[in-house]
C-alpha atoms as a PDB file:
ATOM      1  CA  UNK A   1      42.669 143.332 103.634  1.00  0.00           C
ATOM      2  CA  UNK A   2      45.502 144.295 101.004  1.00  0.00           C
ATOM      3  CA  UNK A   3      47.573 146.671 101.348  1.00  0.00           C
ATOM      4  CA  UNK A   4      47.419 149.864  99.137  1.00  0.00           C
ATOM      5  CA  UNK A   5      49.966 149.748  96.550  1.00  0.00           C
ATOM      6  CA  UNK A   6      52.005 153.049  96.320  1.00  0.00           C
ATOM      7  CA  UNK A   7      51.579 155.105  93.113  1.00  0.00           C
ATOM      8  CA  UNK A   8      53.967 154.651  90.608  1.00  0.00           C
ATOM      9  CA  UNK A   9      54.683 158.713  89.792  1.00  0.00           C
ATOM     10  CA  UNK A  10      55.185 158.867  94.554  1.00  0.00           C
ATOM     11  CA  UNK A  11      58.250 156.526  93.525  1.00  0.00           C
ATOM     12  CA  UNK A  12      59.609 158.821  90.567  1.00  0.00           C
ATOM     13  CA  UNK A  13      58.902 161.967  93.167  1.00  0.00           C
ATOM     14  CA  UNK A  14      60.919 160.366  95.731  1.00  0.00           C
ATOM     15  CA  UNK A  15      63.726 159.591  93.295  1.00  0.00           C
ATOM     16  CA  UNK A  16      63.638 162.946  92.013  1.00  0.00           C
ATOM     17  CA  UNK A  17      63.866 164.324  95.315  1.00  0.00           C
ATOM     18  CA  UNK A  18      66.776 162.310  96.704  1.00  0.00           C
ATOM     19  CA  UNK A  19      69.136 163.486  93.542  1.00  0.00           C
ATOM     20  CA  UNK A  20      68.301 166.802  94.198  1.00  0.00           C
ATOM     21  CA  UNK A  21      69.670 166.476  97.928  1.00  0.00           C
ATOM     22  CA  UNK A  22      72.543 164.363  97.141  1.00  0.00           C
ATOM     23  CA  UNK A  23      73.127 167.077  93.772  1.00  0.00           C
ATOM     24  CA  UNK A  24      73.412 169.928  96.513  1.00  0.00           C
ATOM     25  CA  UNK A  25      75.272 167.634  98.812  1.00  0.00           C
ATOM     26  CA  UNK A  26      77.925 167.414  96.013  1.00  0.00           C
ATOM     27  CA  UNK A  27      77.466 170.932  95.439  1.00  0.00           C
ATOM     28  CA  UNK A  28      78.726 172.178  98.674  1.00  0.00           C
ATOM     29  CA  UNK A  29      81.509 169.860  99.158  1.00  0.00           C
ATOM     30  CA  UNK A  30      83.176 170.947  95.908  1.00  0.00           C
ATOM     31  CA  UNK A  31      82.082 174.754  96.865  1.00  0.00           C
ATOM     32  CA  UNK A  32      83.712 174.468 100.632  1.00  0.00           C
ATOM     33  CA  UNK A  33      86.539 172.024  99.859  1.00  0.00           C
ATOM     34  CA  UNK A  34      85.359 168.457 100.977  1.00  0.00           C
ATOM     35  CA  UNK A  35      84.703 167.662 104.883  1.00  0.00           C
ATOM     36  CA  UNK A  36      86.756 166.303 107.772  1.00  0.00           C
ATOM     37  CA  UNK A  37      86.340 163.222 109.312  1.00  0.00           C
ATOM     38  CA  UNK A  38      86.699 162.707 113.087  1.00  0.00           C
ATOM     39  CA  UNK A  39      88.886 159.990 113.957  1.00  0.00           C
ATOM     40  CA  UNK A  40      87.538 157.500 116.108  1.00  0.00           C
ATOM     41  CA  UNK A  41      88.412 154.318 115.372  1.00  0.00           C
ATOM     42  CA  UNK A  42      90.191 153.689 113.222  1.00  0.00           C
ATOM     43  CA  UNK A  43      90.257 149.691 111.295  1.00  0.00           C
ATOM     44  CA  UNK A  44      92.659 149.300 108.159  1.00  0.00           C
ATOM     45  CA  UNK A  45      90.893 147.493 105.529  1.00  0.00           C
ATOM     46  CA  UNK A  46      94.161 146.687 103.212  1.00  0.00           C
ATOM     47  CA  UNK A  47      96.915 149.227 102.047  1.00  0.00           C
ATOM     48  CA  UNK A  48      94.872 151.927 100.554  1.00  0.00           C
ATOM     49  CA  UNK A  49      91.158 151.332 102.515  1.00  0.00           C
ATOM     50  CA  UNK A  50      90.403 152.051 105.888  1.00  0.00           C
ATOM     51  CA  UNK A  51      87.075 152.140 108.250  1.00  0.00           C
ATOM     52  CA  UNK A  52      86.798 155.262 110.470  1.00  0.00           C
ATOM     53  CA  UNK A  53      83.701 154.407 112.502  1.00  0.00           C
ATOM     54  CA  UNK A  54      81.103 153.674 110.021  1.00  0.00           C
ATOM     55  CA  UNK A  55      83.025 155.538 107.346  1.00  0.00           C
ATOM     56  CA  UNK A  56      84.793 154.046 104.837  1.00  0.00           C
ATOM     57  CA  UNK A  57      88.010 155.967 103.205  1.00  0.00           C
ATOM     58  CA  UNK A  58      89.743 155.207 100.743  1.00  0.00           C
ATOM     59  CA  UNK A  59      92.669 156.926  99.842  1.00  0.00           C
ATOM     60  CA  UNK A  60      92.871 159.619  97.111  1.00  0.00           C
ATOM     61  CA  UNK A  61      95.500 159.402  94.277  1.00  0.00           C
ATOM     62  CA  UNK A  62      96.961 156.080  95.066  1.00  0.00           C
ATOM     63  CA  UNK A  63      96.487 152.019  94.873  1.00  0.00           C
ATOM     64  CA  UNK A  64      97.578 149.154  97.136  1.00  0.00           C
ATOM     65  CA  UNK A  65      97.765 145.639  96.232  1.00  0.00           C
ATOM     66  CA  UNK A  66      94.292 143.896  97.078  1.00  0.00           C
ATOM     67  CA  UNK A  67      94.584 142.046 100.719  1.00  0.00           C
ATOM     68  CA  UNK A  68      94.570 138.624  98.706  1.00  0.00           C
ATOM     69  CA  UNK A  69      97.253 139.629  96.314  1.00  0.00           C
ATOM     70  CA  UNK A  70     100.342 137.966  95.880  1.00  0.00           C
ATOM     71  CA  UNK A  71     103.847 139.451  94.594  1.00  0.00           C
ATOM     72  CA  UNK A  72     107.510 138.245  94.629  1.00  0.00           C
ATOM     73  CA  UNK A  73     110.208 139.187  96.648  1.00  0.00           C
ATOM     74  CA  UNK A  74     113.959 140.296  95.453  1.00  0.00           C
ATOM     75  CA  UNK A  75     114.461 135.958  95.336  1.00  0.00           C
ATOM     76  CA  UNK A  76     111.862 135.312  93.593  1.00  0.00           C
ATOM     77  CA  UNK A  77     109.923 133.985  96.644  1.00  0.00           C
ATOM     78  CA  UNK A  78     106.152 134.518  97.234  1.00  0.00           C
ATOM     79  CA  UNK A  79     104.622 136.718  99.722  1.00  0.00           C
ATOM     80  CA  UNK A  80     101.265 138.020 100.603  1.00  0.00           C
ATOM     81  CA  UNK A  81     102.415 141.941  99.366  1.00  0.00           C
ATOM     82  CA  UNK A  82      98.763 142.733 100.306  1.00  0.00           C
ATOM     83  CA  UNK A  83      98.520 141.473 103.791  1.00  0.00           C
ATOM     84  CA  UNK A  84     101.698 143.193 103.920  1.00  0.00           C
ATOM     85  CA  UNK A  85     100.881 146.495 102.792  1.00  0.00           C
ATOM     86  CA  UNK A  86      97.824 146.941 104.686  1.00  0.00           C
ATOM     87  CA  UNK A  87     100.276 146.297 108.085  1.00  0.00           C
ATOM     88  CA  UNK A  88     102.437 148.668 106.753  1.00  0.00           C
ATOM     89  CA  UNK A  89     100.028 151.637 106.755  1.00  0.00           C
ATOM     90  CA  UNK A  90      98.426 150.164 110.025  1.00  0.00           C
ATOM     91  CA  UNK A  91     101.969 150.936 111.567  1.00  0.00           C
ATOM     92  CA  UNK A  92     102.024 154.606 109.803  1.00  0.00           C
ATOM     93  CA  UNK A  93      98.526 155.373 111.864  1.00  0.00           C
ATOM     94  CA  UNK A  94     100.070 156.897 115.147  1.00  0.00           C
ATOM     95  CA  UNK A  95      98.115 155.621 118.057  1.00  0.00           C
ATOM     96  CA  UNK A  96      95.264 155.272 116.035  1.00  0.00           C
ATOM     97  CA  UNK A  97      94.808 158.993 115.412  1.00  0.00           C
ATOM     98  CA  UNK A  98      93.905 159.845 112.159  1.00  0.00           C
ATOM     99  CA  UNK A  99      92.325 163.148 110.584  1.00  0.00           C
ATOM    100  CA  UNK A 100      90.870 162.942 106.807  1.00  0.00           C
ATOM    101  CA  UNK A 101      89.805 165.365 104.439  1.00  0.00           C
ATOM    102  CA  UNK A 102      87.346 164.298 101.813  1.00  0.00           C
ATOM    103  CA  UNK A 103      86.652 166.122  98.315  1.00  0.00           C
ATOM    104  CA  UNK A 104      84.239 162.995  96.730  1.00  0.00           C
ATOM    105  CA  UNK A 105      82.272 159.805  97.500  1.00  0.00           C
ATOM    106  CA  UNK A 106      83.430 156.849  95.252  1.00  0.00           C
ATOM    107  CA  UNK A 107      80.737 154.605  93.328  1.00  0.00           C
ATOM    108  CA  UNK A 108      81.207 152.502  95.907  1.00  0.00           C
ATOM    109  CA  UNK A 109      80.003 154.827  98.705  1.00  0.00           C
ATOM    110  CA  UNK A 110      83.462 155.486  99.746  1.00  0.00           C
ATOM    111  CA  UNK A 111      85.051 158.356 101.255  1.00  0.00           C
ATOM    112  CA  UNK A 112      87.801 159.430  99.139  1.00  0.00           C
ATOM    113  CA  UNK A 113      90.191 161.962 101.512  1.00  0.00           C
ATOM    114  CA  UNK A 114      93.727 162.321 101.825  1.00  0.00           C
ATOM    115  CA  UNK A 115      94.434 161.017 105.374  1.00  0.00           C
ATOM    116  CA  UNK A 116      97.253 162.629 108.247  1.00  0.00           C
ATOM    117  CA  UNK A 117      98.278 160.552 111.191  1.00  0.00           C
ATOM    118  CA  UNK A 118     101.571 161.965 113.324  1.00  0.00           C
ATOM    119  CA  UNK A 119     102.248 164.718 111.304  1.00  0.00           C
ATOM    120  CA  UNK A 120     102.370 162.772 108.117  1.00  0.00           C
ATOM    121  CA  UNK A 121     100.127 162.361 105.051  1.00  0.00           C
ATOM    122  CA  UNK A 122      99.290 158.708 104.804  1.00  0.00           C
ATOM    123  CA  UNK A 123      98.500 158.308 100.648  1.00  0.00           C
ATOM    124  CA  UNK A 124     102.221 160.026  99.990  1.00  0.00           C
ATOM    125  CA  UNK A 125     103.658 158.390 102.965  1.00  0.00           C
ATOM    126  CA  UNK A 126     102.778 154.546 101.822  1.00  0.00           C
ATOM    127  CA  UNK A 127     103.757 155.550  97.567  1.00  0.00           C
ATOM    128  CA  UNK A 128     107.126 156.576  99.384  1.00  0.00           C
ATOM    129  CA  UNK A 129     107.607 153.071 100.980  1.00  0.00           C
ATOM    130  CA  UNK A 130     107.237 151.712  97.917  1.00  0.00           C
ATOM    131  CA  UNK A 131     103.593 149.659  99.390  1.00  0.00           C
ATOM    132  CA  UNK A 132     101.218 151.913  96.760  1.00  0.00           C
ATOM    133  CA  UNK A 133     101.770 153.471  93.577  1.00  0.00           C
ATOM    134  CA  UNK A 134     100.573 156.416  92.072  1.00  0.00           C
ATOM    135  CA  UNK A 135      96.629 156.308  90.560  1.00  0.00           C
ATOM    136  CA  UNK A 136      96.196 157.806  87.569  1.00  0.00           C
ATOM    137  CA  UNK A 137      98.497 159.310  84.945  1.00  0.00           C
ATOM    138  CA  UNK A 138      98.398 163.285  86.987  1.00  0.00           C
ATOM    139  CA  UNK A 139      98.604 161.741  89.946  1.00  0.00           C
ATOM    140  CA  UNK A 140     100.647 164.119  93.013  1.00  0.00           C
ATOM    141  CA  UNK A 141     102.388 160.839  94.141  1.00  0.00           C
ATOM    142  CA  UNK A 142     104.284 160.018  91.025  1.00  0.00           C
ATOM    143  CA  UNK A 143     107.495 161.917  91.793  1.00  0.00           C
ATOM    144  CA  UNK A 144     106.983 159.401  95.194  1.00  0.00           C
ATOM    145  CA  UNK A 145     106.580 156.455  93.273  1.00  0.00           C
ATOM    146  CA  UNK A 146     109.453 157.170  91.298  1.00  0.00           C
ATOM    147  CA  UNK A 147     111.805 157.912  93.908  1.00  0.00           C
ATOM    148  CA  UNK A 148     110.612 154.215  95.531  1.00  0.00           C
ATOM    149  CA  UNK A 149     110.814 152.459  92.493  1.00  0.00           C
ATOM    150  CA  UNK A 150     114.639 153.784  92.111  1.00  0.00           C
ATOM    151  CA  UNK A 151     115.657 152.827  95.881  1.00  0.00           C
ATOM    152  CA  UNK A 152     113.967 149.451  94.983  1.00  0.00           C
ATOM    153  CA  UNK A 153     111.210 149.884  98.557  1.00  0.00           C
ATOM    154  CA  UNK A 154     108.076 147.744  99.009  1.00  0.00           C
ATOM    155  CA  UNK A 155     106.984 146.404  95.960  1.00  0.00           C
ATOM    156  CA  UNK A 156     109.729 147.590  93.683  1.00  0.00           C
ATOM    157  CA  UNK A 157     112.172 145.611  95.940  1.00  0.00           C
ATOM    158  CA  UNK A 158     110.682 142.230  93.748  1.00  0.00           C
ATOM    159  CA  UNK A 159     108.257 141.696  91.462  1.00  0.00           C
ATOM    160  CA  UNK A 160     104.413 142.587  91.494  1.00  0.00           C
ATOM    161  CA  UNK A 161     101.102 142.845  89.566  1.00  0.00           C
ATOM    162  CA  UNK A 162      99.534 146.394  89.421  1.00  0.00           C
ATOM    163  CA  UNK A 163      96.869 146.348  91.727  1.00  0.00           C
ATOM    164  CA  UNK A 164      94.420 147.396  89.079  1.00  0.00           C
ATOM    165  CA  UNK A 165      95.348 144.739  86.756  1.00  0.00           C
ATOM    166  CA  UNK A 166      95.041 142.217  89.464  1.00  0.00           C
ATOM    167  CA  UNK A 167      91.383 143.518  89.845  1.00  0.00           C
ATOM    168  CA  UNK A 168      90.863 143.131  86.133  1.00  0.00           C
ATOM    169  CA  UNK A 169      92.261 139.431  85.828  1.00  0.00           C
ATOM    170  CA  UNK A 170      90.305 138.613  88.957  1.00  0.00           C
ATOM    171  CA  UNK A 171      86.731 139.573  87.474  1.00  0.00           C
ATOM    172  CA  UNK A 172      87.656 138.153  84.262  1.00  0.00           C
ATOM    173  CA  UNK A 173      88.292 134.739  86.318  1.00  0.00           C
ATOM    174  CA  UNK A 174      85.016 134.957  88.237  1.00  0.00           C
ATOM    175  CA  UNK A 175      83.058 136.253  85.668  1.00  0.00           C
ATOM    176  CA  UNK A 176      82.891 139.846  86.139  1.00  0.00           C
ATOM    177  CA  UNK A 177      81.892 140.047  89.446  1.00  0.00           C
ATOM    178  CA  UNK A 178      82.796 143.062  90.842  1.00  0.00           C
ATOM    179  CA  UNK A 179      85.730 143.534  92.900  1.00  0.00           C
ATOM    180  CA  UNK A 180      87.040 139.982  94.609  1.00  0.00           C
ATOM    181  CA  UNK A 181      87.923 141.618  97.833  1.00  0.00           C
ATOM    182  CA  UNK A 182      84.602 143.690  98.619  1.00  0.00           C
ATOM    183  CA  UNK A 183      84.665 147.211  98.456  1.00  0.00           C
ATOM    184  CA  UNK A 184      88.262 147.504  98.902  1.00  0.00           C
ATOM    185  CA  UNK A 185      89.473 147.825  95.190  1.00  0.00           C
ATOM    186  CA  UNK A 186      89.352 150.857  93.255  1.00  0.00           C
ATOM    187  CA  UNK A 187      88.346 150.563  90.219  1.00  0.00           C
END
């Protein structure tokens, strides 16, 4: 015996219903001010992505090189600037406590928070050390990016591709095919 087949208008009621719950799930995180993650632990994805359990964060207002990016150093010499960068915030997360607020899910499911770990904010912290810049034009972490950039830290030390141009020349290699290192990019 075959199966029933589901009506077409129980599919369109479903749909219907499920953007009216995640509509007034949106609603009350902008109305209270986002929602804090517990810590548990905690696995750095690359310098601006991080797993918290089975949440993943990204962090607000600023962009890392992708883990498979390369940059050059002061001499010219290659180095894997986004292997690098994702150590470097692994080393800001103080015995793996971390505490994130988040204000917005990204379109890739994301968590987007601003992130403390040992009394510091993590997003400001790695635009500081010169390991992410500042993302988008109003961004609260230019005056940080510009004070890295004029010590010469991180990235500014040598030379680099912006991470979001990286993105773009990679999907224009492979044929637009989303971003090349998962869901790590932010574009």
């Amino acid at each position: 015996m075959r199966p029933r087949q589901r009506p077409f208008y129980r599919s369109i009621l479903d749909g219907l219903i499920f953007l009216l719950v995640l509509t007034a799930v949106m609603a009350l995180i902008q109305r209270f001010g986002g929602f804090e993650l517990d810590s548990g632990f905690v696995h750095v994805i690359d310098g601006d992505s991080l797993r918290m359990g089975d949440v993943e964060v990204r962090l607000q207002g600023i962009d890392a090189p992708e883990y498979s990016q390369i940059c050059r150093d002061r001499h010219g010499a290659k180095y894997q600037c986004g292997k690098h960068a994702a150590n470097i915030l692994r080393g800001l997360i103080v015995s793996q406590k971390i505490s994130c607020a988040s204000h917005e899910i990204d379109r890739y499911g994301r968590s987007v928070a601003i992130c403390m770990s040992g009394g510091q904010e993590l997003n400001a912290e790695m635009v500081r050390l010169g390991w992410a810049v500042a993302y988008f034009n109003g961004s609260a972490y230019r005056r940080h990016e510009s004070e890295a950039r004029r010590a010469k830290r991180g990235l500014w030390a040598g030379n680099f591709e912006m991470p979001e141009a990286f993105r773009a020349r990679q999907r224009a290699m492979h044929g637009g095919l989303g971003d090349m290192d998962g869901a790590a990019g932010q574009d």
